[in-house]
Every structure is written in C-alpha cells, then in structure tokens.
Protein backbone atom coordinates (compact mmCIF):
# COMPACT_ATOMS: atom_id res chain seq x y z
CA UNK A 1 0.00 0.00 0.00
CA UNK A 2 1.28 3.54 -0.92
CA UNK A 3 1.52 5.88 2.24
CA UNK A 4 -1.41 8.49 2.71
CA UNK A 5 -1.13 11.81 1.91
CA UNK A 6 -2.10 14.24 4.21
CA UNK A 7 -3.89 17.39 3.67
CA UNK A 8 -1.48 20.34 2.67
CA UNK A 9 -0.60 22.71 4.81
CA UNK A 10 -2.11 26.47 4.88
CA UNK A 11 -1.47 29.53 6.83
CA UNK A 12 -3.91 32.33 7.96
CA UNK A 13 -1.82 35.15 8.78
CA UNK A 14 -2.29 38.91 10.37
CA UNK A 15 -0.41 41.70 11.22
CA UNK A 16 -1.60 43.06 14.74
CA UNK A 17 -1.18 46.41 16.19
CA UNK A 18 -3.37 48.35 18.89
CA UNK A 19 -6.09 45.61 18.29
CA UNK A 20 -7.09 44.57 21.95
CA UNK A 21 -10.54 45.43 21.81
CA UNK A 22 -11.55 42.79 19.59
CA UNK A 23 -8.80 40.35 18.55
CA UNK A 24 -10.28 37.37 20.22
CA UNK A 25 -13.23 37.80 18.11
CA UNK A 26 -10.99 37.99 15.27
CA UNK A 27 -9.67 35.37 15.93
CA UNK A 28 -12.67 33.01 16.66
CA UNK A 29 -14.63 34.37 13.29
CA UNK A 30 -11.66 33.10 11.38
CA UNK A 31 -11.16 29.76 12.90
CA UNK A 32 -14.86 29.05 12.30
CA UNK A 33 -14.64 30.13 8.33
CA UNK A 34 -11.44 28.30 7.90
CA UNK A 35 -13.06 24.89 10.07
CA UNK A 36 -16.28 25.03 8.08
CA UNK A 37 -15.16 26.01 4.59
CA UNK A 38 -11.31 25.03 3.57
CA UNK A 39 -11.33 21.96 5.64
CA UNK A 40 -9.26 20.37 3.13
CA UNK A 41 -5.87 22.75 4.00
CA UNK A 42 -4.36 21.55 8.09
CA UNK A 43 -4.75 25.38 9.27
CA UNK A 44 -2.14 27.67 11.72
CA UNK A 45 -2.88 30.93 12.24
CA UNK A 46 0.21 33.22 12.38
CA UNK A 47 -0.21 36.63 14.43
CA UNK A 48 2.42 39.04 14.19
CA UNK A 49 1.83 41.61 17.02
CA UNK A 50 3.68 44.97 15.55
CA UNK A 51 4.81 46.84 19.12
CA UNK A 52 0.73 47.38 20.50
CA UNK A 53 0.87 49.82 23.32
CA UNK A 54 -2.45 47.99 24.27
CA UNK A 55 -2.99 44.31 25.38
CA UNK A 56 -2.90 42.73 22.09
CA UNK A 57 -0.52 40.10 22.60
CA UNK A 58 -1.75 39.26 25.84
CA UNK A 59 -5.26 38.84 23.86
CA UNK A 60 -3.98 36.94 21.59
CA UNK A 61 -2.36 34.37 23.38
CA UNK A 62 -5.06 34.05 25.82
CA UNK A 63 -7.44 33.43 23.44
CA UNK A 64 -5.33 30.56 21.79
CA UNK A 65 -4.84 29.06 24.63
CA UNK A 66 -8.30 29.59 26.26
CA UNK A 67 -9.84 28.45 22.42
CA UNK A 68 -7.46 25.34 21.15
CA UNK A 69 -6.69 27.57 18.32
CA UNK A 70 -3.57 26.17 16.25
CA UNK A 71 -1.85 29.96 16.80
CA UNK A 72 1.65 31.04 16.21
CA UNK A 73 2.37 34.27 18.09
CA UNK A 74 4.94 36.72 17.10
CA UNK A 75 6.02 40.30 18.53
CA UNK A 76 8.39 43.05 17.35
CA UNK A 77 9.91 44.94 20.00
CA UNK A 78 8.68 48.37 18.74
CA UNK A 79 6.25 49.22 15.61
CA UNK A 80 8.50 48.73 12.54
CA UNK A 81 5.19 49.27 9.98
CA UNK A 82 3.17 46.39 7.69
CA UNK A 83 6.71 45.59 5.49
CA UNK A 84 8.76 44.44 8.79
CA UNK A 85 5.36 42.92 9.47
CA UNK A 86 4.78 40.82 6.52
CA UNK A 87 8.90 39.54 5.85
CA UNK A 88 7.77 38.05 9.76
CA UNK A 89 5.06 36.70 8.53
CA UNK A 90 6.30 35.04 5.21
CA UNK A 91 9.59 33.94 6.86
CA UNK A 92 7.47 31.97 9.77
CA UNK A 93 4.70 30.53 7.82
CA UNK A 94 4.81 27.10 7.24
CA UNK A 95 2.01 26.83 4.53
CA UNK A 96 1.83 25.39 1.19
CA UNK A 97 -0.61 28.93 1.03
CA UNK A 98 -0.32 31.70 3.15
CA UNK A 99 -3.37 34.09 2.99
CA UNK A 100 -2.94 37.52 4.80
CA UNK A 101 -5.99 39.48 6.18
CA UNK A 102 -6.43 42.54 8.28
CA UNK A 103 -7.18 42.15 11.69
CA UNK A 104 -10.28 44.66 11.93
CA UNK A 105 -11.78 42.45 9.19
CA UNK A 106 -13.05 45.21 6.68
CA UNK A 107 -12.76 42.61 4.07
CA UNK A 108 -14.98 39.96 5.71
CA UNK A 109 -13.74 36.40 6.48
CA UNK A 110 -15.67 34.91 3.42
CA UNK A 111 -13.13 36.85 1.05
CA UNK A 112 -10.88 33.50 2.88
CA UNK A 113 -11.89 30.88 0.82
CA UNK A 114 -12.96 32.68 -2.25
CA UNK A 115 -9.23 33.75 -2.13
CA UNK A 116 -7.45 30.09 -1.33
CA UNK A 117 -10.15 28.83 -4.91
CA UNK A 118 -8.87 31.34 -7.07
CA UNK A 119 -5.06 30.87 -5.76
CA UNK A 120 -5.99 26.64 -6.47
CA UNK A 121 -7.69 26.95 -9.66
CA UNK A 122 -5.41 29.97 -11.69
CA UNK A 123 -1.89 28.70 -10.19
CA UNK A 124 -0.90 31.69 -9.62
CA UNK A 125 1.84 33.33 -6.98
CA UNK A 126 -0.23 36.23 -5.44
CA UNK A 127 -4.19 36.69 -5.69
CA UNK A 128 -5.76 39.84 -4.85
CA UNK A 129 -8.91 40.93 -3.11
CA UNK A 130 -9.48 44.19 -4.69
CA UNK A 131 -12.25 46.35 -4.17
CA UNK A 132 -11.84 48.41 -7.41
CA UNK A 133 -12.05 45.28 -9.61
CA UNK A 134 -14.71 44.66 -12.16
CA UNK A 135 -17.31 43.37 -9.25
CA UNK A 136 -15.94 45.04 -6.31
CA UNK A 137 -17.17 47.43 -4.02
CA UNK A 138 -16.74 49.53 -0.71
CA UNK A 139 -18.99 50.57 1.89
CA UNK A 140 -18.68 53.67 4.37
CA UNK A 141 -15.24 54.18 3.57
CA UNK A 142 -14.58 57.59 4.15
CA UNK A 143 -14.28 59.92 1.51
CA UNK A 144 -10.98 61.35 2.19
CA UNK A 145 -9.14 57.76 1.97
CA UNK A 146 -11.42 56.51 -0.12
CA UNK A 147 -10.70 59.41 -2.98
CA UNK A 148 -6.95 59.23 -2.26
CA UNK A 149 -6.85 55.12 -2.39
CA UNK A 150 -8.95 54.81 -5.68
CA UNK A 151 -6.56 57.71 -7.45
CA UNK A 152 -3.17 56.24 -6.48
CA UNK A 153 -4.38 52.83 -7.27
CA UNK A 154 -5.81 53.95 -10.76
CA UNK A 155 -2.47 55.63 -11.12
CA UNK A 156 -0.56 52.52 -10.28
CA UNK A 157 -2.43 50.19 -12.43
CA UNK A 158 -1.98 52.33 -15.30
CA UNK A 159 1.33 52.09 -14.91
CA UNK A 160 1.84 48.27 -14.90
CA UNK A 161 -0.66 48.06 -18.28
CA UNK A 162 -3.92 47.81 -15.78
CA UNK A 163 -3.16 44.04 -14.78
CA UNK A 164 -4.65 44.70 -11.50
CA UNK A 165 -6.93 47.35 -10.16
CA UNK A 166 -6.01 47.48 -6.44
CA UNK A 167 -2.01 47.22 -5.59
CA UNK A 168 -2.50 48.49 -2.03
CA UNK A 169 -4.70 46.29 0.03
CA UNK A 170 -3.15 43.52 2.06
CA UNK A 171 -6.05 41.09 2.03
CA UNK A 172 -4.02 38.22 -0.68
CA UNK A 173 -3.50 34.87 -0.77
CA UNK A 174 0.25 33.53 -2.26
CA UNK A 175 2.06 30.45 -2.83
CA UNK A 176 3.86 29.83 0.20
CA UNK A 177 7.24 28.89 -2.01
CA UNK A 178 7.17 32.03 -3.47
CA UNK A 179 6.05 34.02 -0.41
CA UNK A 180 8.93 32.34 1.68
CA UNK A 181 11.92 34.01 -1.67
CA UNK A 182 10.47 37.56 -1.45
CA UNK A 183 13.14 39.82 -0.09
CA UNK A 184 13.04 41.85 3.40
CA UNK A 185 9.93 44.16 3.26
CA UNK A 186 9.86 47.57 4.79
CA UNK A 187 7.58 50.87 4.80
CA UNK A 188 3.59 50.57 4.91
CA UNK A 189 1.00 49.93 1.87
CA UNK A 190 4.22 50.50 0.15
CA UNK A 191 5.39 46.87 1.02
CA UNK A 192 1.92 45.91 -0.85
CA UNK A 193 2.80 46.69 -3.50
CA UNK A 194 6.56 45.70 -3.34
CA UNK A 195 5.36 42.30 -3.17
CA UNK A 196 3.09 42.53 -6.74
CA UNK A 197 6.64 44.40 -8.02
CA UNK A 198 8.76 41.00 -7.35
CA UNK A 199 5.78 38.95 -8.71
CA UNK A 200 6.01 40.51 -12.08
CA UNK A 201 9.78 40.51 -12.08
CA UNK A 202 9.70 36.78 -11.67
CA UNK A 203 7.42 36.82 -14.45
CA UNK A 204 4.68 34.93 -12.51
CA UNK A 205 1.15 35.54 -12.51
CA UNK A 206 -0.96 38.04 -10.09
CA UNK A 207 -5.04 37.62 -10.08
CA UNK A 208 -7.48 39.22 -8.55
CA UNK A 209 -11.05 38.46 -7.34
CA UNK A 210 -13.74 41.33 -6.79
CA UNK A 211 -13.96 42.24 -2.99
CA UNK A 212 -15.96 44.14 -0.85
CA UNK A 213 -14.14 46.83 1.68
CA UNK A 214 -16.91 47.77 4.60
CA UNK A 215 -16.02 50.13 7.03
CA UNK A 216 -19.27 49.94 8.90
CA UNK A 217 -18.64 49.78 12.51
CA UNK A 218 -15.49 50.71 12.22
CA UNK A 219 -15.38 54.32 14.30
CA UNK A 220 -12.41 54.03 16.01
CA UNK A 221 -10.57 53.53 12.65
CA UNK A 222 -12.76 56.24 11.26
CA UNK A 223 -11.17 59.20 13.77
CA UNK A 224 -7.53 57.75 13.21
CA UNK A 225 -7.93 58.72 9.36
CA UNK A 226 -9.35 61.77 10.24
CA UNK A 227 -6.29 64.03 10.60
CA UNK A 228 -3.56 63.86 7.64
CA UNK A 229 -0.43 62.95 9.27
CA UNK A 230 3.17 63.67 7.85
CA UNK A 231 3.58 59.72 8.00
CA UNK A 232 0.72 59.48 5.80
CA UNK A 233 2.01 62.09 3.60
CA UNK A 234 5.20 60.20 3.30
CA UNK A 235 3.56 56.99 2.44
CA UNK A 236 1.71 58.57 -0.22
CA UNK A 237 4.58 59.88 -1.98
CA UNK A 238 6.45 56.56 -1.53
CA UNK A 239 3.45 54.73 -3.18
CA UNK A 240 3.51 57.04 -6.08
CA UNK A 241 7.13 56.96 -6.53
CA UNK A 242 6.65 53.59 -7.34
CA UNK A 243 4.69 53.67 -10.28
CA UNK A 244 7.92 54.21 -12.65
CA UNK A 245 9.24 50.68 -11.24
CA UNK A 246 5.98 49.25 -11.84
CA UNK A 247 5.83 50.37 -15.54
CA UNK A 248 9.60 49.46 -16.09
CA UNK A 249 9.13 46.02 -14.73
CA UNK A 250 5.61 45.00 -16.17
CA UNK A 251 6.63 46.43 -19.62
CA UNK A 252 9.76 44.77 -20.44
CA UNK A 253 9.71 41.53 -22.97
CA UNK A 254 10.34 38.62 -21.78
CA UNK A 255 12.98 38.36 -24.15
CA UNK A 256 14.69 41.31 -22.33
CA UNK A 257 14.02 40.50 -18.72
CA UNK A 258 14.28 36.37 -18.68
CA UNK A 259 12.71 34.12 -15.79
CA UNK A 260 13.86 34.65 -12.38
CA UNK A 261 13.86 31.51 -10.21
CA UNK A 262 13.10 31.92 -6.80
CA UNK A 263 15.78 31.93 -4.29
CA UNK A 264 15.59 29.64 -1.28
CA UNK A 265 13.97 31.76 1.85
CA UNK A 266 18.08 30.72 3.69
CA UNK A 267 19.18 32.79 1.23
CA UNK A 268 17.08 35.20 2.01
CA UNK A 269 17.71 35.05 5.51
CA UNK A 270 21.57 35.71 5.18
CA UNK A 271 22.48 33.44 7.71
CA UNK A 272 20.68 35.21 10.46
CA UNK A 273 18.82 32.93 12.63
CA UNK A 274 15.41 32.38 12.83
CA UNK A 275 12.63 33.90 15.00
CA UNK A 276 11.40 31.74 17.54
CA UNK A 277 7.20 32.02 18.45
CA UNK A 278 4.88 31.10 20.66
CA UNK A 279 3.29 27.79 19.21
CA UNK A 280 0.40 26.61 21.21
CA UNK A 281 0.20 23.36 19.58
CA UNK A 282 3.37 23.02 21.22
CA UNK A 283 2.34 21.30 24.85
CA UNK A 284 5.56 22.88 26.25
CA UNK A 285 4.12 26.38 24.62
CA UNK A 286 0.79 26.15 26.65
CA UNK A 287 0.85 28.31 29.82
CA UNK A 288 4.18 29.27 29.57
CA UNK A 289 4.67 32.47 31.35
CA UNK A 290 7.22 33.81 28.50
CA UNK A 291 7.95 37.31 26.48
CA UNK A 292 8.89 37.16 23.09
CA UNK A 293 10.68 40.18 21.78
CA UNK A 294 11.49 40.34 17.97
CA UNK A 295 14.25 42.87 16.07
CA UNK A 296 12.55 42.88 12.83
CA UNK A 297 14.97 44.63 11.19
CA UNK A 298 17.92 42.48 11.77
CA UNK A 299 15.23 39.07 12.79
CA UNK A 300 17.70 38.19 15.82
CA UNK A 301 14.93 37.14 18.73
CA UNK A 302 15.07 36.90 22.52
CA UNK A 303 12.70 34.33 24.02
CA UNK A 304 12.81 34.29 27.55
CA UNK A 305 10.91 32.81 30.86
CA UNK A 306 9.94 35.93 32.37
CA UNK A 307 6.64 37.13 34.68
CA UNK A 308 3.99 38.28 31.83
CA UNK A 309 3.46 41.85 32.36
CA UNK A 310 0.24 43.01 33.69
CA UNK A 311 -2.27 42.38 31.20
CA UNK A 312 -3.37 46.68 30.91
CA UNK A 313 -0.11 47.55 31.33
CA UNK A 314 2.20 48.39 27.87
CA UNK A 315 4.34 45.72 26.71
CA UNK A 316 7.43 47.99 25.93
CA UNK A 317 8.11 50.97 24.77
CA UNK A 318 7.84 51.56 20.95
C-alpha cells in the first residue's frame, strides 16, 4: 500500500497592532470560516503583534490558549510598519498557502476561501482581493481615503498596463514557495505593492477576485484617518514613486528580462537565525509564562521565561 497523503498545509496570517478590543473575536470568526469552509488545508494561524501599546498580545495568546486555536504568536519589539510585518510573517509561515488578512476584518472572512479557490484553480503566486475590480465594491469608507486610495491605485495600475486594479490592500493569498523568496519588506501599503513588483519581475502571474471593503462599525478607525499625518504624507509619496518601477518592470519583454527563479527563503535570511514564536500546539508552549521580543529589522529574537506583564499595562516601549 502507498503511504497516505495528508492534507497540505495552509497559513492564515495577520499583522496586529493596537487591536485589543476585539482580537479574540478575530480570531474566533476566522477559525470558524477556515473549520467550516477550507477543511481540506491543516490550518495555523500566524499573528504578528507589531509593538501594540495595548494588550494585544496578551489577547492573543489568551485566546489561543483559552480556544485550542492552532496559533503562532509573534512580537516586534517596537512598531517597525506592515513591510517588517509581513517579511515576519512570510519567513514563519509554514504553509503550502499563506493568505494575509487585516485584523479589523473590513474585508470579511468569506473573502478566505474565495481567495485560497482562485489561488488553487489559476496557479498563480499572489491573488488579490481588490475592491476596485470589475465586481468590487466599498462601503462607508470615508471619503478622504477613499478618494486618495482609488486615485493612487488607478495611477498605479496604469502604470503596470492595468493588470490589476487594487495594488495596495493587504487582504491576498500567495504560494507559500514564493512568499517564503520575497526579499526583506519595509515601509507601509508601500510593502503591498513591493510584493506585486517581485511577482512581475519573476514573471509569474498576479489575479485578482472582486472584494468588498466595509467600514461599517469601524469608528475608532474612522477618527484615526481623520487628521492627515506627515507619516501618511510620506507613504503617499512613496506609493507614487513607485509607479515608474511598476511600468519598467511589467513592460519589459520577456525576451529582455528572462525568468527569475526563486531563491531559497536561507538565502534570504543571510544566515541570520530564525525567530522563535509562541506555538500553542506546542504542549511545552501552553501556559508558559514567556515574552517574546522580535528585532525585525535584523530578525535576531530573545525568548525568555519571564513574569507576563500586567495584562493593561504596555508591553514595551515603541
């Protein structure tokens, strides 16, 4: 008899910062999608807590362990942004597909498996839930963000030959192999669109799938976009700066720009060794009293037995 094949491994994964208030819920909503409609893929969920002043890593691991979740906890000491965020992500995950959400859940869990059918059935390296696609939609956005979102992503889909319509959002599900080559990630929705940039020069495929972005409910998000900060500013200028690297990437022949094989994630790495987590399918993991401190921008890690600081009291300083 030949040996059984198991079912191939998948990873849910989401960057986490300031989320306290409702990150158990988070997490429980996308356990239950995952359990009750890609049963097929063995499921971890990777959380990458990105220096919360609040209680989100305590949250986070309580609820794993309080809810059997199969959870993988990471924390950067201090908030590096979504890039450092992501290169923690796609170095830790162990799946065959790695889909990436946002932890407030604007795109709701559903987008999940429509996302992990398209990545199945196109082959592709990176598929996109995007809003501005044929199909997609948004709901009480508001109109400041959405006005500057839909003109820098019409911009920067012009500029690769309009093979996608949104090159911002984060909610995307990739080929772990490829995921696992990309290159160290920094910035914010800058990083997005780094990723779609390294796609394209590797001359694989990015898809999309209509989406719907819903704000509704989401207030405290709502006064944080209020006021137009210099960081925002910043960001905006570094997304449009990348438009001309888009256009000279997606434009060139093949004949002029050949295939470019994916490097092995050690590579990658450069020697430096890899972050430990929290794994709470790890018996030894569950209960430990331990803080786990993470230099993104080098990836050494401390992981040490230590009291767990009070759970309203902030972690470290940023």
């Amino acid at each position: 008899m030949g040996a059984t094949v198991g079912p191939r491994r998948a990873s849910l994964a989401l960057p986490v910062f300031n989320e306290g208030p409702r990150i158990r819920a988070t997490l429980i909503e996308l356990y239950e999608h995952l359990r009750e409609n890609v049963s097929r893929y063995e499921w971890e969920i990777v959380v990458v807590d990105d220096g919360s002043h609040d209680d989100s890593l305590a949250a986070v691991v309580e609820a794993g362990e309080q809810l059997g979740l199969p959870l993988r906890v990471l924390a950067h000491e201090g908030n590096h942004g979504l890039g450092s965020a992501l290169s923690s992500i796609f170095r830790e995950a162990r799946g065959d597909v790695i889909v990436t959400v946002d932890a407030d859940l604007t795109y709701s869990v559903d987008h999940v498996a429509r996302l992990v059918e398209a990545l199945e059935s196109t082959g592709a390296a990176v598929v996109v839930a995007s809003p501005y696609a044929p199909g997609g939609t948004t709901r009480s956005v508001p109109r400041g963000l959405e006005v500057r979102s839909r003109l820098a992503n019409r911009y920067l889909a012009a500029m690769t030959g309009n093979r996608v319509a949104t090159l911002t959002g984060i909610v995307r599900a990739f080929d772990g192999e490829f995921a696992r080559s990309l290159p160290p990630l920094r910035g914010g929705a800058n990083a997005n669109i780094a990723v779609l940039h390294e796609a394209w020069r590797q001359r694989l495929d990015v898809v999309e799938i209509p989406a719907e972005l819903n704000w509704t409910g989401q207030e405290y998000r709502r006064a944080r976009h209020a006021m137009i900060s210099m960081k925002s500013v910043r960001e905006s200028l570094s997304v449009l700066s990348q438009g001309a690297h888009l256009r000279h990437v997606t434009r060139r022949s093949p004949a002029v720009l050949p295939v470019q094989r994916a490097m092995p994630a050690a590579t990658l790495m450069d020697d430096s060794p890899s972050a430990p987590v929290i794994d709470l399918r790890d018996p030894s993991s569950r209960g430990a009293r331990r803080s786990l401190l993470v230099d993104s921008d080098d990836a050494a890690a401390v992981l040490s037995d230590q009291p767990e600081p009070p759970r309203h009291a902030e972690r470290h300083d940023a």
